[in-house]
N, C-alpha and C. Protein backbone atom coordinates (compact mmCIF):
# COMPACT_ATOMS: atom_id res chain seq x y z
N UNK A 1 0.85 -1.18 0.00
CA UNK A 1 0.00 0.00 0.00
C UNK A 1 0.89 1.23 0.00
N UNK A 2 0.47 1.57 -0.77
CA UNK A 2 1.20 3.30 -0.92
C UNK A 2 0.96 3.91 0.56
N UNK A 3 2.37 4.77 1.49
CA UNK A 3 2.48 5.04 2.37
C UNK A 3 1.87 6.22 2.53
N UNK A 4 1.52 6.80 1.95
CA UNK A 4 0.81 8.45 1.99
C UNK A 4 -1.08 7.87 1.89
N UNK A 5 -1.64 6.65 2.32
CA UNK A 5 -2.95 6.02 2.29
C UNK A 5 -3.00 5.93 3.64
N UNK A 6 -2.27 5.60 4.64
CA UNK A 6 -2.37 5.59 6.03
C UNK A 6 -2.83 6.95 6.48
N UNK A 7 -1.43 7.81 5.97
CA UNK A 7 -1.41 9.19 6.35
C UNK A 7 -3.12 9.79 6.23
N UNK A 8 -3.34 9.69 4.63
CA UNK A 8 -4.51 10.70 4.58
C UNK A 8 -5.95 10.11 4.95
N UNK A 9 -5.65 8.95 5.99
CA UNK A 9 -6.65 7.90 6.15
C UNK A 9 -7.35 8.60 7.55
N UNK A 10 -6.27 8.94 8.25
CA UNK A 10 -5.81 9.51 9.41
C UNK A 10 -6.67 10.77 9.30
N UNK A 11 -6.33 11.72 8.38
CA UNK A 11 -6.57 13.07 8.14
C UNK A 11 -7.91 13.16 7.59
N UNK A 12 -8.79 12.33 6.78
CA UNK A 12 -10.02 12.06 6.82
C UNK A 12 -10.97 12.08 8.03
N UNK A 13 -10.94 10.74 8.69
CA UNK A 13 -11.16 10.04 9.95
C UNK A 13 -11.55 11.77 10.85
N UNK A 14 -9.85 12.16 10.68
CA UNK A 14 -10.24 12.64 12.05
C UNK A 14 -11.44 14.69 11.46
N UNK A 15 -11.53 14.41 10.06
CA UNK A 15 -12.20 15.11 9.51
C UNK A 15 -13.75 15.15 9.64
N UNK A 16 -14.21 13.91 9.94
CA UNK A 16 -15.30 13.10 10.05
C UNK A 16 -15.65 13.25 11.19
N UNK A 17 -14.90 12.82 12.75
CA UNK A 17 -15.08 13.15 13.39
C UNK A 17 -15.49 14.69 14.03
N UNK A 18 -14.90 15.46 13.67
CA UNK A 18 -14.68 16.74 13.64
C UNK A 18 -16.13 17.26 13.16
N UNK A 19 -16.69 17.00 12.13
CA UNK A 19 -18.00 17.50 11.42
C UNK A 19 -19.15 16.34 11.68
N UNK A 20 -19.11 15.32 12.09
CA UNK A 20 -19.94 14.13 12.00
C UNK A 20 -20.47 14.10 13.62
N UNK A 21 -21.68 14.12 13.51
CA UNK A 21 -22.62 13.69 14.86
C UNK A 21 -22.26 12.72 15.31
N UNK A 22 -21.82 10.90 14.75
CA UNK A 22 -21.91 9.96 15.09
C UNK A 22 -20.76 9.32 14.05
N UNK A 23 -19.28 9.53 14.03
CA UNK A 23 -18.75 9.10 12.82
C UNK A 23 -18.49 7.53 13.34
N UNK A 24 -18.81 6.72 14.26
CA UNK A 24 -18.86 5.31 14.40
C UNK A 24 -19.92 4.83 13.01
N UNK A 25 -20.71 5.68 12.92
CA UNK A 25 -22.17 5.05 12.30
C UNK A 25 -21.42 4.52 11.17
N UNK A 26 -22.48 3.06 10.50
CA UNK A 26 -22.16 2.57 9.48
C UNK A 26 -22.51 3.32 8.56
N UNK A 27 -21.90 3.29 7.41
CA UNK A 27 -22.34 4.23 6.29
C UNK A 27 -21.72 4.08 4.92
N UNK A 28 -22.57 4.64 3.48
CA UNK A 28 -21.98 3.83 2.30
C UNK A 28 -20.59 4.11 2.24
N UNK A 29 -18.97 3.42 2.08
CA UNK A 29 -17.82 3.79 1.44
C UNK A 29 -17.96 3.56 0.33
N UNK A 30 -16.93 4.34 -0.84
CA UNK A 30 -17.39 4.10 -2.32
C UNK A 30 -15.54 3.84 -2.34
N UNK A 31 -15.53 2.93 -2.71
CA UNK A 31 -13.70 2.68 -3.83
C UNK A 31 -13.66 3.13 -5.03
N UNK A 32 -12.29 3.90 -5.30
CA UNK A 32 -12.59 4.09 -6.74
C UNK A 32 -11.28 3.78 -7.09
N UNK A 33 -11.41 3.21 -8.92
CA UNK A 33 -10.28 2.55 -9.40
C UNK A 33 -10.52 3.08 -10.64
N UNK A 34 -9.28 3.28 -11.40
CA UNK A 34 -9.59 3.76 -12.75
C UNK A 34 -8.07 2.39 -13.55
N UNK A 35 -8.63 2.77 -14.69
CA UNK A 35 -7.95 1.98 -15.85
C UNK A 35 -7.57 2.39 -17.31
N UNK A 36 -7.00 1.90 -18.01
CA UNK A 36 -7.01 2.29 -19.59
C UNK A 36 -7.30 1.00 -20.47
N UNK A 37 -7.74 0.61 -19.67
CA UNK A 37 -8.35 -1.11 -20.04
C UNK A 37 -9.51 -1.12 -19.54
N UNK A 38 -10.81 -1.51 -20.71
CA UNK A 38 -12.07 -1.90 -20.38
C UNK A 38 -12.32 -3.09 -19.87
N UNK A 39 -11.35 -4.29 -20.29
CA UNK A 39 -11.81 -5.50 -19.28
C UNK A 39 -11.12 -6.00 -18.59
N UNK A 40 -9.94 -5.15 -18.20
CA UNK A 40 -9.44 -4.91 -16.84
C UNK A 40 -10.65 -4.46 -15.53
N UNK A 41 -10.95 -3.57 -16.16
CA UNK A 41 -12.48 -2.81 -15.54
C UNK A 41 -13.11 -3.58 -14.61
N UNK A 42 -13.77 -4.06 -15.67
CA UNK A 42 -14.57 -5.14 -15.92
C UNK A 42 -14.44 -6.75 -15.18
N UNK A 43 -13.32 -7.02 -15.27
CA UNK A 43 -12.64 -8.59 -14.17
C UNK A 43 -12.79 -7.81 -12.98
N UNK A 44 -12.18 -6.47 -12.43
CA UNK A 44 -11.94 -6.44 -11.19
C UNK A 44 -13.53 -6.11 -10.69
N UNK A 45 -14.14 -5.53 -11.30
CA UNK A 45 -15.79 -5.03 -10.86
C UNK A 45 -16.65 -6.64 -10.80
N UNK A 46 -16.23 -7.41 -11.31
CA UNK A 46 -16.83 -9.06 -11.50
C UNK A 46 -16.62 -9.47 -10.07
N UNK A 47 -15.03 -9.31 -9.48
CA UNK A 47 -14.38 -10.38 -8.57
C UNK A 47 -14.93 -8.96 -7.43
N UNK A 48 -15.01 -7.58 -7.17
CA UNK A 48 -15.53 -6.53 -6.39
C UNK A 48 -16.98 -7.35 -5.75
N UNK A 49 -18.06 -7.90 -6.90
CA UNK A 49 -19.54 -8.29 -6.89
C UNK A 49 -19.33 -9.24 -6.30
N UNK A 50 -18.46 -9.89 -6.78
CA UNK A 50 -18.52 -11.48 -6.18
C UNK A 50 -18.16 -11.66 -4.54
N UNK A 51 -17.20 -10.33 -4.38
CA UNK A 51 -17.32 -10.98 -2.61
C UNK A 51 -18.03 -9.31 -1.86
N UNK A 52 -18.99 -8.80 -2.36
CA UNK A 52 -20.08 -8.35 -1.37
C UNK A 52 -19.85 -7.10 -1.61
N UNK A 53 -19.30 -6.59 -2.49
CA UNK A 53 -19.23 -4.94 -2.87
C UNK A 53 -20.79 -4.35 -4.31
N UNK A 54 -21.20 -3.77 -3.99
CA UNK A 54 -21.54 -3.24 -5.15
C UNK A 54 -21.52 -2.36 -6.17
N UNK A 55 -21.69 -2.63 -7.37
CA UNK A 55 -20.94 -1.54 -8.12
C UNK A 55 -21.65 -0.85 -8.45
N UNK A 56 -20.85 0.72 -8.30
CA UNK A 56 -22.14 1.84 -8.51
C UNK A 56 -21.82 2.28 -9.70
N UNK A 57 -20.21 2.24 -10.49
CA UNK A 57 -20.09 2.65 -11.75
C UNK A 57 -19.03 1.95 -12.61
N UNK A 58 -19.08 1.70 -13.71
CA UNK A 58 -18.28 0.98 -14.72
C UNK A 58 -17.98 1.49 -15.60
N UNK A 59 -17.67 2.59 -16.20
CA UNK A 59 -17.74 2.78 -17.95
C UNK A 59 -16.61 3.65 -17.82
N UNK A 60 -16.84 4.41 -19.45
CA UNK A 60 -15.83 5.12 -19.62
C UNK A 60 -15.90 6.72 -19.10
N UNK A 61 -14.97 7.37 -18.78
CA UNK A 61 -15.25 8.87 -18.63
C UNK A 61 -14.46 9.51 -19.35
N UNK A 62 -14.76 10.42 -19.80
CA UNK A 62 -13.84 11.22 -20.80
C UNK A 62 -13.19 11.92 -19.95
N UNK A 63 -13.49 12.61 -18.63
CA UNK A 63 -12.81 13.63 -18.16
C UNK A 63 -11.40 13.22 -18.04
N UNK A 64 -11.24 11.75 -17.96
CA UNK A 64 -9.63 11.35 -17.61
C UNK A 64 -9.34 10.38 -19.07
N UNK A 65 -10.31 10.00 -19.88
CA UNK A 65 -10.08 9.21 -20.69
C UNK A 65 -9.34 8.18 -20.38
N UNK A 66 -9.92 7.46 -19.00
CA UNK A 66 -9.61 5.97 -18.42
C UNK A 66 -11.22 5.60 -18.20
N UNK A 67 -10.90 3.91 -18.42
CA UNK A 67 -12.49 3.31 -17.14
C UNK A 67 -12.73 3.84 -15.55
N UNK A 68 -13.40 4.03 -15.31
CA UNK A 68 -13.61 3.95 -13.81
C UNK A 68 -14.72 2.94 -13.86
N UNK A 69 -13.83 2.74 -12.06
CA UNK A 69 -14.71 1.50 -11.67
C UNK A 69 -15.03 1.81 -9.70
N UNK A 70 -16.58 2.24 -9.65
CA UNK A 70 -16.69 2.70 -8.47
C UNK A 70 -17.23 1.59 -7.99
N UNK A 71 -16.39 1.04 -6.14
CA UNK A 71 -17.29 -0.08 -5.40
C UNK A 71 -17.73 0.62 -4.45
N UNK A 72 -18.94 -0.11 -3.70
CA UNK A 72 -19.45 0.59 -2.49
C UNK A 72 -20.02 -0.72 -2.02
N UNK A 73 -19.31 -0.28 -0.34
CA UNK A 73 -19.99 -1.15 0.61
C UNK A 73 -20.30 -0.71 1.62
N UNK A 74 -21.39 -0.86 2.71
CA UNK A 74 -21.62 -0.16 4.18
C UNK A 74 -20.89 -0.26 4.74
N UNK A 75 -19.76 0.23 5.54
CA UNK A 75 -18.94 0.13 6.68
C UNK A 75 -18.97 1.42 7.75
N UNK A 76 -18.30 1.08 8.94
CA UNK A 76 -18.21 1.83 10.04
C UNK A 76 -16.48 2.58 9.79
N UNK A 77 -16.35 3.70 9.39
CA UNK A 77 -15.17 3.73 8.99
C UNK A 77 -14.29 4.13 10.24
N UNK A 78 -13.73 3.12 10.60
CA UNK A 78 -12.11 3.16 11.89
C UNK A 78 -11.41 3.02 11.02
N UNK A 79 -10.15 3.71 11.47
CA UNK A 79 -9.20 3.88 10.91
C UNK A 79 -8.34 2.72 10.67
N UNK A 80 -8.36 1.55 11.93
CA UNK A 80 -8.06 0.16 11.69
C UNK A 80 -8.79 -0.39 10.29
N UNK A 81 -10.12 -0.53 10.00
CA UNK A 81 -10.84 -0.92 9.13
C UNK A 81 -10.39 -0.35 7.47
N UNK A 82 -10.17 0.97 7.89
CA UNK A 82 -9.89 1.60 6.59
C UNK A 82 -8.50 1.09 6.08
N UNK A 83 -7.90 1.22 7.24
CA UNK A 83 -6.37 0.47 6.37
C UNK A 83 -6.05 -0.11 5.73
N UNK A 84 -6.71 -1.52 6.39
CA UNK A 84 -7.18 -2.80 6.17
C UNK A 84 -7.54 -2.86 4.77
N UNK A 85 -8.80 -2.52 4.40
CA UNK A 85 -9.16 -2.02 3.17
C UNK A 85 -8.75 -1.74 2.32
N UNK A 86 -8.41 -0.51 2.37
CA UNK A 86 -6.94 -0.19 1.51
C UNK A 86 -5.98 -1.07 1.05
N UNK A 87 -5.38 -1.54 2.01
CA UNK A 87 -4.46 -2.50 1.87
C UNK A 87 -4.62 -3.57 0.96
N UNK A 88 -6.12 -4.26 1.20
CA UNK A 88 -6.25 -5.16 0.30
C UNK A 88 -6.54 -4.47 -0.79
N UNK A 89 -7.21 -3.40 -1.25
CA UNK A 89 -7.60 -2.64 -2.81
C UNK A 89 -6.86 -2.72 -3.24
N UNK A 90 -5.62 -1.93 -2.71
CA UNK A 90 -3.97 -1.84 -3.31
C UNK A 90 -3.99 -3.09 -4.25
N UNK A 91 -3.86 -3.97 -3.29
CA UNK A 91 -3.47 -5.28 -3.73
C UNK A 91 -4.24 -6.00 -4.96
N UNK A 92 -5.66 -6.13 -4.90
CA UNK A 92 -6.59 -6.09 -5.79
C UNK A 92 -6.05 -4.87 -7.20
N UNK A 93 -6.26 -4.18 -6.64
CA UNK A 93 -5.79 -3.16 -7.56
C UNK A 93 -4.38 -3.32 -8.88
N UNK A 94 -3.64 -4.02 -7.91
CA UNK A 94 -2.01 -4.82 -8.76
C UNK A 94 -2.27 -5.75 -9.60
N UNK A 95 -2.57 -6.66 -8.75
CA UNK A 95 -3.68 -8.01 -9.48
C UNK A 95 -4.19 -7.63 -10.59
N UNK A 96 -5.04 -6.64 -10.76
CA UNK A 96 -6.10 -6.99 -11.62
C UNK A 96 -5.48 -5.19 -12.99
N UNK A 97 -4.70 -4.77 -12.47
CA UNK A 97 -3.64 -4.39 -13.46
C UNK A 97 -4.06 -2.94 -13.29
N UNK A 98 -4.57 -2.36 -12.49
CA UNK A 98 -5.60 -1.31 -12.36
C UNK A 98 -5.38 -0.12 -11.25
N UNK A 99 -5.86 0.92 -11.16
CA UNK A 99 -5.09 1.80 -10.26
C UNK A 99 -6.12 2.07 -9.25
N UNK A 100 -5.87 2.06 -8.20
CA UNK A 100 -6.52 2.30 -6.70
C UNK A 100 -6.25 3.75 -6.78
N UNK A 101 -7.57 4.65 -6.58
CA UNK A 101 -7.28 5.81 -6.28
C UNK A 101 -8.00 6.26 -4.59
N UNK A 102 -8.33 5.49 -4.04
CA UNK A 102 -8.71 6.11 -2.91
C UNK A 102 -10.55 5.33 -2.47
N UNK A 103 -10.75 6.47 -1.47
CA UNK A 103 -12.29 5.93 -0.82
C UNK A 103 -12.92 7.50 -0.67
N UNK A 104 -14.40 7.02 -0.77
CA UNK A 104 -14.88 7.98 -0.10
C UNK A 104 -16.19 8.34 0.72
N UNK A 105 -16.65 9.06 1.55
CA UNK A 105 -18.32 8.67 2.12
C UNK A 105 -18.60 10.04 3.15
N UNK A 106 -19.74 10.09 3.15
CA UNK A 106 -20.80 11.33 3.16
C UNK A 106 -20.83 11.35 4.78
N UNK A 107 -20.13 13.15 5.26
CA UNK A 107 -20.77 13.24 6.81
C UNK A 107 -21.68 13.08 7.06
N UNK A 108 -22.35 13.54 8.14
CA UNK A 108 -23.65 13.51 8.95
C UNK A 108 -23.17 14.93 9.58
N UNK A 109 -22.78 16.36 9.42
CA UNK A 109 -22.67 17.44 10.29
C UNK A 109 -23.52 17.66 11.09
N UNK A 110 -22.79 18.04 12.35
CA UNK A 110 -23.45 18.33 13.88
C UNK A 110 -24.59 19.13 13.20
N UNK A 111 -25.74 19.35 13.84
CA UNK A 111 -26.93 19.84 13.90
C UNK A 111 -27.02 21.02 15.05
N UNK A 112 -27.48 21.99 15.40
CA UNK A 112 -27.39 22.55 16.32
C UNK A 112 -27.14 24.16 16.32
């Protein structure tokens, strides 16, 4: 895993906390992976489905003129958990020839 994924894992987290009523709460994370290969894409969004992610996007985008490939699953994001995660995307990500760009998921700001 790229060493600057811990770091800004950290700097999220404690972003969340900071603006979030309840940042324990479970809530959607989205992965995102991009490519210059469509069935590169495509294998890793197959083997994403197959163990419990769902995919919210597949195709092409012009803005980068690569595939993207967005996963999303409910989690409670700790910073243990997120690592974790990461760690394996990375890895997934090598595997399947494709670039891990990160995570992402929606506060809940304090109310009040």
């Amino acid at each position: 895993m790229k060493s600057i994924i811990p770091i800004l894992n950290r700097k999220v987290i404690s972003y969340i906390k900071a603006l979030d009523s309840n940042p324990e709460n479970a809530r959607p994370v989205t992965f995102w992976f991009y490519s210059a290969n469509e069935e590169k894409s495509y294998r890793l969004a197959a083997y994403l489905q197959n163990i419990g992610y769902e995919i919210v996007c597949c195709e092409f985008t012009n803005n980068s003129g690569n595939w993207l490939c967005i996963a999303e699953r409910t989690l409670s994001p700790g910073i243990e958990l997120l690592d974790q995660v990461c760690m394996e995307m990375s890895i997934l990500a090598e595997h399947f020839g494709v670039e891990f760009d990160g995570w992402e998921t929606a506060c809940t700001p304090f109310r009040g």
